[in-house]
Protein backbone atom coordinates (compact mmCIF):
# COMPACT_ATOMS: atom_id res chain seq x y z
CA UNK A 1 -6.67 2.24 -4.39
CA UNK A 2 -7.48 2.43 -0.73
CA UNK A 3 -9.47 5.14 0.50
CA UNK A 4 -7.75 8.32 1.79
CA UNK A 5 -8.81 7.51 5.96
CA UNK A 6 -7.43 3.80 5.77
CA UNK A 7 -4.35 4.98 3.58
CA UNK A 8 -3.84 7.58 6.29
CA UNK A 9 -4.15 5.40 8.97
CA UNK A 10 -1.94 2.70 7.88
CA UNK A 11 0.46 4.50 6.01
CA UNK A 12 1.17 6.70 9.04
CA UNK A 13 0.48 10.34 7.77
CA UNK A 14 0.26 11.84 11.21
CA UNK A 15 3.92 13.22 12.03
CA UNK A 16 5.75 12.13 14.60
CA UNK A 17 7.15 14.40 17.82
CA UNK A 18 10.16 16.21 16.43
CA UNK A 19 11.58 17.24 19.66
CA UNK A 20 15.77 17.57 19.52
CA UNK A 21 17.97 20.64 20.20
CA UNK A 22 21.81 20.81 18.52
CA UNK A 23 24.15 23.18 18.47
CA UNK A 24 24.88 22.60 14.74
CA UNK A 25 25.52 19.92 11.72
CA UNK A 26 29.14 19.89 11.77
CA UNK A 27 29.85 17.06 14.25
CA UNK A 28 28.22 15.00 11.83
CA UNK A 29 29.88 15.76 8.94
CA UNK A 30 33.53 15.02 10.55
CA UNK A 31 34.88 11.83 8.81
CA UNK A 32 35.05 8.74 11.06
CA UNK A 33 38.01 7.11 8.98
CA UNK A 34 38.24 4.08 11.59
CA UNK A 35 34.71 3.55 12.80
CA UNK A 36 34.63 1.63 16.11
CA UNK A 37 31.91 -0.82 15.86
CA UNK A 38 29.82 -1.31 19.70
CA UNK A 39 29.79 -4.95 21.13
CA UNK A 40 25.92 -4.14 21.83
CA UNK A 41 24.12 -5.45 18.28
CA UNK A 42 21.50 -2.80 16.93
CA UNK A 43 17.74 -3.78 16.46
CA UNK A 44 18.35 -2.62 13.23
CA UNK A 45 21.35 -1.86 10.56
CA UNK A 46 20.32 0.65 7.95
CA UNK A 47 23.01 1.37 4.84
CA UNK A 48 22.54 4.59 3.35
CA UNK A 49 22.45 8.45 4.80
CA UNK A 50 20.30 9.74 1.80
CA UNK A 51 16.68 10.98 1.79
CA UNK A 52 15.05 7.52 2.60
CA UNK A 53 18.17 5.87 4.63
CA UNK A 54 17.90 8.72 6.87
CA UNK A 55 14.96 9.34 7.38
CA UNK A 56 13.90 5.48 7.87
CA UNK A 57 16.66 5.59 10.44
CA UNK A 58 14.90 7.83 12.29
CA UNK A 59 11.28 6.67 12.63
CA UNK A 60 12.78 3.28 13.37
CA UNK A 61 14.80 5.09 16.43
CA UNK A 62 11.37 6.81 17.22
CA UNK A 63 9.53 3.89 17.10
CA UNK A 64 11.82 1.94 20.02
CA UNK A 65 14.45 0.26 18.10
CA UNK A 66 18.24 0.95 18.11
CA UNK A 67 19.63 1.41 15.03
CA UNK A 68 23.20 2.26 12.96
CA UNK A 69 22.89 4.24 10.48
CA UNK A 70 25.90 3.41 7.79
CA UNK A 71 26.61 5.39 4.83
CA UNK A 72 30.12 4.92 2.84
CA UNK A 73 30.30 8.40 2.44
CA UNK A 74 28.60 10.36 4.91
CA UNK A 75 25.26 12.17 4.15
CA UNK A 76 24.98 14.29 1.58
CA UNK A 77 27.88 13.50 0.05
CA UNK A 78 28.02 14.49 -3.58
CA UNK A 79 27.75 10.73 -5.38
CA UNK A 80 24.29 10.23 -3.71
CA UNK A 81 20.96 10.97 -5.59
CA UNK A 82 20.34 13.03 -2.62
CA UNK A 83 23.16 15.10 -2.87
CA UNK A 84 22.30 17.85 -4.80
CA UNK A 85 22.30 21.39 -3.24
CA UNK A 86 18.32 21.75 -3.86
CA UNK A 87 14.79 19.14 -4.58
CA UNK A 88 11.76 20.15 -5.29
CA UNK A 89 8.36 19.09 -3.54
CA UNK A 90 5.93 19.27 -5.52
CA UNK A 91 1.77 17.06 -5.70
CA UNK A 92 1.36 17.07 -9.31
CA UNK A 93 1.40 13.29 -10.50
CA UNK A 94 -1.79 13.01 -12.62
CA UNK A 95 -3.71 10.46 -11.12
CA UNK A 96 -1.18 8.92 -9.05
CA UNK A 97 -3.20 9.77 -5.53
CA UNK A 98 -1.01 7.69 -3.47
CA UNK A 99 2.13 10.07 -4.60
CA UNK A 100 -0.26 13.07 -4.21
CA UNK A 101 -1.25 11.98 -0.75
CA UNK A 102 2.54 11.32 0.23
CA UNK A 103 3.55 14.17 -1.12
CA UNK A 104 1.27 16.43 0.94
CA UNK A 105 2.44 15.09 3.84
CA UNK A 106 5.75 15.48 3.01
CA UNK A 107 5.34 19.11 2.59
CA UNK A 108 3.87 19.33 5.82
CA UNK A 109 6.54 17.60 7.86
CA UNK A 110 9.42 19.71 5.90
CA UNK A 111 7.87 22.74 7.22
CA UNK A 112 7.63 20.71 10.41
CA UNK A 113 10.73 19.75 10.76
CA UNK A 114 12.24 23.69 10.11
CA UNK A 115 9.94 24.41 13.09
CA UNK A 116 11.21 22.24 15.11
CA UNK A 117 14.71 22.45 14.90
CA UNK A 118 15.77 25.13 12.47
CA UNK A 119 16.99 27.22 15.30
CA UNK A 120 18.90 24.61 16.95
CA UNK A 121 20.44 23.76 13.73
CA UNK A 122 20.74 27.13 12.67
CA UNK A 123 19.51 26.51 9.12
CA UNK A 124 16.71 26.82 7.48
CA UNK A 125 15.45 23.58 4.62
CA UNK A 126 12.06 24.12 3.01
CA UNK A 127 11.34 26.97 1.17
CA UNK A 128 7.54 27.32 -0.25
CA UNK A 129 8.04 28.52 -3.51
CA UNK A 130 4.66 27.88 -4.96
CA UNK A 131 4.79 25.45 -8.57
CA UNK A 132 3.95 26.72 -11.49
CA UNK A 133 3.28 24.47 -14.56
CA UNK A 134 3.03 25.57 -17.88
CA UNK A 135 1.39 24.29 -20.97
CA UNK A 136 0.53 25.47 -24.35
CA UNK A 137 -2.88 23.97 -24.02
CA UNK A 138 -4.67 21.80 -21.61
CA UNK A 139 -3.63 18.00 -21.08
CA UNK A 140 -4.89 14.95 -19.65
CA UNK A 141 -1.80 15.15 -17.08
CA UNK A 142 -2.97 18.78 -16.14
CA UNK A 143 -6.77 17.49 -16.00
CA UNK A 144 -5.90 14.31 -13.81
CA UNK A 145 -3.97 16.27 -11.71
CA UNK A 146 -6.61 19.05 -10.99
CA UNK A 147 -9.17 16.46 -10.17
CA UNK A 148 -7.03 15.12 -7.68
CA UNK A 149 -5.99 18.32 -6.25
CA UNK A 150 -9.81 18.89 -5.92
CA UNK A 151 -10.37 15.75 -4.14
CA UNK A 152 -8.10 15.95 -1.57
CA UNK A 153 -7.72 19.95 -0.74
CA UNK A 154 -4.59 20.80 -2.64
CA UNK A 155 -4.78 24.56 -3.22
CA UNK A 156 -4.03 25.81 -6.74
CA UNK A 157 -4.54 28.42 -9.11
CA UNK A 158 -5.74 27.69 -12.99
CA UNK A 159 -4.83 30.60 -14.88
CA UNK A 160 -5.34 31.53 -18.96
CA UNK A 161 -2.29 32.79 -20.62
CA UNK A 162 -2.83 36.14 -20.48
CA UNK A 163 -3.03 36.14 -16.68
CA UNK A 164 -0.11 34.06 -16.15
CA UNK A 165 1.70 37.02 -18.15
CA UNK A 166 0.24 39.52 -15.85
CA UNK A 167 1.60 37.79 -13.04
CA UNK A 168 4.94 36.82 -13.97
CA UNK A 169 6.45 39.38 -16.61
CA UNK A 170 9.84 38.47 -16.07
CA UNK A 171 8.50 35.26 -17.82
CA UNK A 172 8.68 34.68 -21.75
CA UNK A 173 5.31 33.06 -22.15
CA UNK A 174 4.20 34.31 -25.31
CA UNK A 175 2.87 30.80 -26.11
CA UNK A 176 1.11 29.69 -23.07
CA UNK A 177 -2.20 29.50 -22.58
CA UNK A 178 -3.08 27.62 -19.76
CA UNK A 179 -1.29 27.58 -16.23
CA UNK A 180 -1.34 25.96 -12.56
CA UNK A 181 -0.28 27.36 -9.95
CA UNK A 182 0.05 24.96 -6.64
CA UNK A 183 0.54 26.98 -3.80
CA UNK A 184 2.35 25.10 -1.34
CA UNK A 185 4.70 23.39 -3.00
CA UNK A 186 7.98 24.26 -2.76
CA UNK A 187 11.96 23.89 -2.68
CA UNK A 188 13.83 21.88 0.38
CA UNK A 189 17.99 22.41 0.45
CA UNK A 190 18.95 18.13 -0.64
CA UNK A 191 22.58 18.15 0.53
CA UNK A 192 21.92 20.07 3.87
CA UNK A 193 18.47 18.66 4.58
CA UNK A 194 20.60 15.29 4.60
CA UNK A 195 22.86 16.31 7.52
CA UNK A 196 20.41 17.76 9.29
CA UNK A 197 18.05 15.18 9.64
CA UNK A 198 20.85 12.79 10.28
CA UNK A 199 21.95 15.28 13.05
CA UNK A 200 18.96 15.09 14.72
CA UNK A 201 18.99 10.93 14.63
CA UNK A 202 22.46 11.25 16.25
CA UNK A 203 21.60 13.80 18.64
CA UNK A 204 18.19 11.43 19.80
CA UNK A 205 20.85 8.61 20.52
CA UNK A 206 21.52 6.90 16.79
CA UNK A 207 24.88 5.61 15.86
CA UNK A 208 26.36 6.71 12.47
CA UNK A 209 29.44 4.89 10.83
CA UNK A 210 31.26 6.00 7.88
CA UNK A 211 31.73 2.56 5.57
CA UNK A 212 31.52 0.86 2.76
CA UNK A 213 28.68 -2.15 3.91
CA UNK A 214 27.85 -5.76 2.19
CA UNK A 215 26.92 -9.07 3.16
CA UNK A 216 27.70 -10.91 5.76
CA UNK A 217 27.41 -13.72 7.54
CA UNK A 218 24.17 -15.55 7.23
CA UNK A 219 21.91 -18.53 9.29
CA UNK A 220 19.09 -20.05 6.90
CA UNK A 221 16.84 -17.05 5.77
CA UNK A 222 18.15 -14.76 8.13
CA UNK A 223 20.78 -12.84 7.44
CA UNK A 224 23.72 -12.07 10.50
CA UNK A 225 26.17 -9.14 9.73
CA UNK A 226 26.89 -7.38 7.10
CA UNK A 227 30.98 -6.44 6.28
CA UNK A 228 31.74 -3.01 7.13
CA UNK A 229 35.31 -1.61 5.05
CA UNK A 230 36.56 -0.69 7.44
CA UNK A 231 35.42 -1.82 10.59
CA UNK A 232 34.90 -5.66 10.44
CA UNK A 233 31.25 -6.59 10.97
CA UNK A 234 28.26 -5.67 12.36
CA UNK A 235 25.58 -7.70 13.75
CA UNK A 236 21.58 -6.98 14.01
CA UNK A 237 18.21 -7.90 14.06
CA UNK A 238 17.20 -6.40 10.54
CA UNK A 239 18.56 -4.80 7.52
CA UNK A 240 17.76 -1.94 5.32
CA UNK A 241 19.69 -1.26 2.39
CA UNK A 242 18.28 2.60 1.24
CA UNK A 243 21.62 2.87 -1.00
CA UNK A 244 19.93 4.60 -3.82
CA UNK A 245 21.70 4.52 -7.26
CA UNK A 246 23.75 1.59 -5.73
CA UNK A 247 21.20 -1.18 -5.17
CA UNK A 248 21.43 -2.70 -8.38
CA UNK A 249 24.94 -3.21 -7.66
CA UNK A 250 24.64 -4.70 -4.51
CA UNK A 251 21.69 -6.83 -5.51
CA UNK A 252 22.38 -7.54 -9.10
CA UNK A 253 20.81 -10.84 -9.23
CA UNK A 254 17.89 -9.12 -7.89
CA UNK A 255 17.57 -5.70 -9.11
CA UNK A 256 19.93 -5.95 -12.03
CA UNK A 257 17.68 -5.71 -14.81
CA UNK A 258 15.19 -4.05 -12.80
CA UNK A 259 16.22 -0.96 -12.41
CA UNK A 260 18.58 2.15 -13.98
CA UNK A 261 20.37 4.75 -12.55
CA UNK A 262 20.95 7.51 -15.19
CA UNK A 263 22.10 11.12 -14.64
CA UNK A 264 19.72 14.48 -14.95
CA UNK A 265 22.36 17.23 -15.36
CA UNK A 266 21.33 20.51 -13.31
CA UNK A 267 22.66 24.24 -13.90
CA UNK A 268 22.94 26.73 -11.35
CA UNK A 269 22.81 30.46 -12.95
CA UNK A 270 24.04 34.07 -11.70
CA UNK A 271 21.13 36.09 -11.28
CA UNK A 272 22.07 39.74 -11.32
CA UNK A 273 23.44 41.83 -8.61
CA UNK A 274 20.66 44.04 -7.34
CA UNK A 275 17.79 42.23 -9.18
CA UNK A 276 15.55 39.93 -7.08
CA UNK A 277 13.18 39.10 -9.91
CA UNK A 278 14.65 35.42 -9.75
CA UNK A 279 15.25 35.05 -6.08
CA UNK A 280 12.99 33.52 -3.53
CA UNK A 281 10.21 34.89 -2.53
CA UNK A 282 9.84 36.69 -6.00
CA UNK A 283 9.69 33.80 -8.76
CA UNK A 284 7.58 29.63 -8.40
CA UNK A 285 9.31 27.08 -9.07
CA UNK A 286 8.49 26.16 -12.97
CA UNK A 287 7.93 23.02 -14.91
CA UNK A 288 7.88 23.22 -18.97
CA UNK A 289 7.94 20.52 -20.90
CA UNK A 290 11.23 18.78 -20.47
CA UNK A 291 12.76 21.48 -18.38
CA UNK A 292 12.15 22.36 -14.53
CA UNK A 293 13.75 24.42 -12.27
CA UNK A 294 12.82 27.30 -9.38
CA UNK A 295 14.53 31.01 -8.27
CA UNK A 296 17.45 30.99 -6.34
CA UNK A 297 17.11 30.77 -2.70
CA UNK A 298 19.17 32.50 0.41
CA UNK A 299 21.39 32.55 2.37
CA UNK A 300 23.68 30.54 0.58
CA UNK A 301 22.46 31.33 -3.16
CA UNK A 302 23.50 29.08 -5.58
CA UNK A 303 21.91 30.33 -8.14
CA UNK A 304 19.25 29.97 -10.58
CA UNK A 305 18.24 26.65 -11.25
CA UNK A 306 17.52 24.45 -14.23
CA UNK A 307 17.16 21.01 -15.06
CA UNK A 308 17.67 19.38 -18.47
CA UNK A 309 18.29 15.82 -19.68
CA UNK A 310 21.36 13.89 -19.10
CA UNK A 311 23.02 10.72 -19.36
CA UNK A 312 21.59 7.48 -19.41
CA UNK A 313 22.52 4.35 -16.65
CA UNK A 314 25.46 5.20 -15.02
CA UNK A 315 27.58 3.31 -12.24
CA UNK A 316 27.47 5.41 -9.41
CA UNK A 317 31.02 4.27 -8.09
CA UNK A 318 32.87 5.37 -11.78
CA UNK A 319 31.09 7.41 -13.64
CA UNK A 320 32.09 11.19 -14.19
CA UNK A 321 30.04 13.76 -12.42
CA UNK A 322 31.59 17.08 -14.40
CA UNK A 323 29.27 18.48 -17.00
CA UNK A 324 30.97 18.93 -20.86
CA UNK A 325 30.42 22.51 -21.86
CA UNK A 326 28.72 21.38 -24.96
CA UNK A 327 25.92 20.13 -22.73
CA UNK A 328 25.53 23.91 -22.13
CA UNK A 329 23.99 24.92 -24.96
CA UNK A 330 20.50 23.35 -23.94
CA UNK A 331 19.82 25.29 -20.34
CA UNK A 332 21.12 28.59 -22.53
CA UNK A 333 18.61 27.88 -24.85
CA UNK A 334 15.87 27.54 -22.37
CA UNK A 335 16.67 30.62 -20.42
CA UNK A 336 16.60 32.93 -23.74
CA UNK A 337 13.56 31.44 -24.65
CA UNK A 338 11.34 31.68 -21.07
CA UNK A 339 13.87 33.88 -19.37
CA UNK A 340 15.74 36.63 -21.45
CA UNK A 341 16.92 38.91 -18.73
CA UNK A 342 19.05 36.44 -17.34
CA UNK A 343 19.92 34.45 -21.31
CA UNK A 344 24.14 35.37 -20.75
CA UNK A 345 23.85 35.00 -16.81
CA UNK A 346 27.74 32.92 -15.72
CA UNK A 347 27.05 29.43 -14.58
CA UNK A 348 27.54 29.62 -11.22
CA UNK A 349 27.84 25.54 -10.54
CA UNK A 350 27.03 22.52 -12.31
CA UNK A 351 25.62 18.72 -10.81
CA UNK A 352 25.18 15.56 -11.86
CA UNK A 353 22.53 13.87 -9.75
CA UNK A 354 21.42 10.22 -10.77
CA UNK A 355 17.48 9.06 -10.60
CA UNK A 356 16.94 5.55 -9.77
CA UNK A 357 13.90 4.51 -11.81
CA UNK A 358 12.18 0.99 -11.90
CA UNK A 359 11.06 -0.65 -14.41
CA UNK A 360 7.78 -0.98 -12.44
CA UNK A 361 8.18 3.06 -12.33
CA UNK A 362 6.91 2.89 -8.62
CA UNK A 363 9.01 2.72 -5.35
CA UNK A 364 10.23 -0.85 -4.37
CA UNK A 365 9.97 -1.27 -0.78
CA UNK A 366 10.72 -4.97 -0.22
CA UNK A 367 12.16 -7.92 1.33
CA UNK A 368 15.24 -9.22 -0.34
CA UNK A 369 13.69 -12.80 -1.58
CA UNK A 370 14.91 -15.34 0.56
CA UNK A 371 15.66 -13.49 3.71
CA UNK A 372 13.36 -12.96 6.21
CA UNK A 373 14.94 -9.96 7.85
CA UNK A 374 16.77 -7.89 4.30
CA UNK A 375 15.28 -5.12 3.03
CA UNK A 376 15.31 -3.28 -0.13
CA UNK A 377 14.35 0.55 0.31
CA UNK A 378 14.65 2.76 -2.93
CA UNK A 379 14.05 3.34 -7.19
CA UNK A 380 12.51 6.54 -5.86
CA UNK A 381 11.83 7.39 -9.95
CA UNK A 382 13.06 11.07 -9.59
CA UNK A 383 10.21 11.60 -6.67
CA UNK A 384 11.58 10.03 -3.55
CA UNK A 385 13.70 12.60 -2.20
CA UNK A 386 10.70 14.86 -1.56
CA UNK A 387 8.48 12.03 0.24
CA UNK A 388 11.37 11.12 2.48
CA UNK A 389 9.56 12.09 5.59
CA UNK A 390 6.54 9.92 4.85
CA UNK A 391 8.17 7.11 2.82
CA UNK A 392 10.89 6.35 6.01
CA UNK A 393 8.48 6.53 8.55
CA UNK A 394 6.12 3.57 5.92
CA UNK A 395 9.72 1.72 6.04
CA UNK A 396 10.23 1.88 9.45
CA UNK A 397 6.82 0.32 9.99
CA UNK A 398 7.62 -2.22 7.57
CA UNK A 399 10.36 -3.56 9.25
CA UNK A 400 9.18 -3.42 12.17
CA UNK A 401 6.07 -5.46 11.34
CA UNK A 402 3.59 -2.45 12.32
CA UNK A 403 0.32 -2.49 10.05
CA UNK A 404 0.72 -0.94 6.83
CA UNK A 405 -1.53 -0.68 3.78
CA UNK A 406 -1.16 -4.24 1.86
CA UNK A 407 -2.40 -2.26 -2.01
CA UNK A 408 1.14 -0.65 -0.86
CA UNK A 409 2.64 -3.52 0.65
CA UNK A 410 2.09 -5.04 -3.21
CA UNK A 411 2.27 -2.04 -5.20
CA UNK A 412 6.22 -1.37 -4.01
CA UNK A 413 6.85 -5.12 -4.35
CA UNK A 414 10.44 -5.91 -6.09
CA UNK A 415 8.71 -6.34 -10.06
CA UNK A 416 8.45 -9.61 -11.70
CA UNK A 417 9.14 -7.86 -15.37
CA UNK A 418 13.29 -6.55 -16.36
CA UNK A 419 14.83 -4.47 -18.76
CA UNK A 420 17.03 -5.16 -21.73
CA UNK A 421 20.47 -5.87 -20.24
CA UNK A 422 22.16 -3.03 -19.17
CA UNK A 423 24.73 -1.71 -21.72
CA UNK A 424 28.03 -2.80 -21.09
């Protein structure tokens, strides 16, 4: 590990000027079915509109170079890992620092970027819930991550069981006995947080295409165009492929066997009508073993949320997004158990979102081998939507050749070791 001054030097935790006005996200979201492609090449082509395609797009803007921003279905768009209506951004990772450090950051610039330009875009995306973890006893994952919150500043609460039942009686926690509180964590609206941020790269002079992208031409190690459907080519300097859940399909030799994409199935529940005991501001987000969730939050109210398994590697392109009700049982189960009040609340919505986890079960931030000027950008391992702010603007300076921490530079390296074959 680095220490934390060098890592946040060279991983570039000071935020960037956030200066843009808009007059709202729609324009983005319009469909451009027949994307006219400029005669002027970008400095840099990046494919994918999710948390780290956009963002990266928009430090590399920032940082002098042109860019397109390509997405084959527009950002936010329900297939992505990014695309579910709410993430949470959270520190607690054990003795991961680097994630902790990232992490804090990230908070920071969320709450940032609402500053900045939640009037103009007449929205509002982070929401600081406060975390709450709960255990039946102390663990080594709660006592890593508590001497890491100590190190670096992280504010927190411990609490025994019975004053974690003081402060949350709507709460079944007849069984806890030990609790952390972290107090600036919090909840950030995926699918809208998405637009907006690639509003405010189109509004600061980006370009943003609606296509399906893959290779291109190529000279030597350097890679020309890649295929735009439709739209014909584009041409550029550099190349970032961000595309989440659809990397190992683009680069199977490459990532094939070294990473999987399955599905976490989320529920969104009815909280009742004149009781704000699970609404923002009045309820943490919680994590118990196996299940997480946090309150619902306004104006738009989906509901209730809570996160159980799912299904395991998926394709992104087939598989079925709709939720069996038999798969209901297990949420319903949960919410008698922690939270009776609401145990026969209607299910208001359902997702399936995929992670992207490595087999390395770190990021992989990397060159494509054999091409000076392709770049791999995702296996975020069900934590990179909430470091999007810090982990584009570390891609951006990638690319670009800026100095960046080289424990990082190896730690996100594409992994020498694969998985079994993927099933079918």
């Amino acid at each position: 590990m680095i220490d934390r001054r060098e890592f946040l030097k060279t991983a570039g935790m000071a935020a960037g000027a956030l200066g843009a006005s808009a007059s709202g996200v729609d324009a983005l979201v319009a469909e451009r079915r027949a994307p006219a492609v400029s005669t002027r090449a970008p400095d840099v082509v990046v494919v994918g509109a999710g948390a780290w395609g956009g963002w990266a797009a928009l430090h590399l803007q920032r940082m002098g170079a042109t860019v397109t921003l390509v997405d084959q279905y527009g950002p936010g768009n329900s297939r992505s890992s990014s695309g579910d209506e709410t993430r949470g951004v959270r520190t607690a990772y054990g003795d991961k620092e680097q994630w902790t450090w990232w992490a804090s950051e990230a908070i920071r610039r969320w709450t940032s970027f609402d500053e900045e330009h939640g009037r103009a875009l007449r929205m509002r995306l982070f929401y600081r819930t406060g975390d709450l973890i709960c255990r039946s006893a102390m663990e080594p994952f709660l006592e890593q991550t508590l001497a890491t919150w100590q190190k670096y500043g992280i504010r927190h609460d411990v609490m025994t069981g019975a004053e974690v039942r003081y402060r949350y009686p709507a709460m079944n926690l007849h069984d806890i006995e030990v609790a952390v509180l972290e107090h600036d964590a919090g909840v950030v609206r995926a699918r809208r947080a998405c637009e907006a941020v690639a509003e405010v790269f189109r509004q600061e002079g980006g370009t943003i295409i609606t296509a399906r992208a893959e290779h291109g031409a190529s000279s030597g190690s350097r890679a020309e165009t890649v295929l735009l459907t439709p739209g014909g080519s584009l041409a550029a300097g550099n190349f970032v492929f961000a595309c989440g859940p659809w990397l190992w399909k683009v680069f199977p030799e490459v990532l094939g066997n070294r990473m999987r994409t399955p599905l976490g199935h989320v529920y969104y529940f009815g909280t009742p009508a004149g009781d704000s005991r699970f609404t923002f501001p009045n309820m943490p987000s919680y994590n118990f073993p196996g299940v997480t969730g946090w309150p619902a939050l306004s104006p738009d109210n989906r509901g209730f949320r809570v996160r159980t398994g799912g299904r395991p590697h998926a394709d992104p392109d087939t598989v079925e997004r709709w939720i069996d009700p038999e798969g209901f049982a297990r949420p319903r189960e949960f919410l008698a158990q922690r939270f009776p009040v609401i145990a026969e609340a209607p299910i208001l919505e359902t997702r399936a979102c995929h992670y992207e986890l490595s087999v390395s079960r770190n990021f992989i931030i990397d060159r494509v081998p054999g091409h000076d000027n392709v770049w791999i950008a995702g296996a975020g391992n069900a934590e990179g939507f909430k470091m999007g702010p810090v982990v584009g603007e570390y891609v951006a300076n990638r690319v670009l050749g800026n100095a960046t921490a080289p424990v990082l530079d190896d730690a996100f390296r594409i992994p020498e070791e694969e998985y079994a074959p993927a099933p079918g």
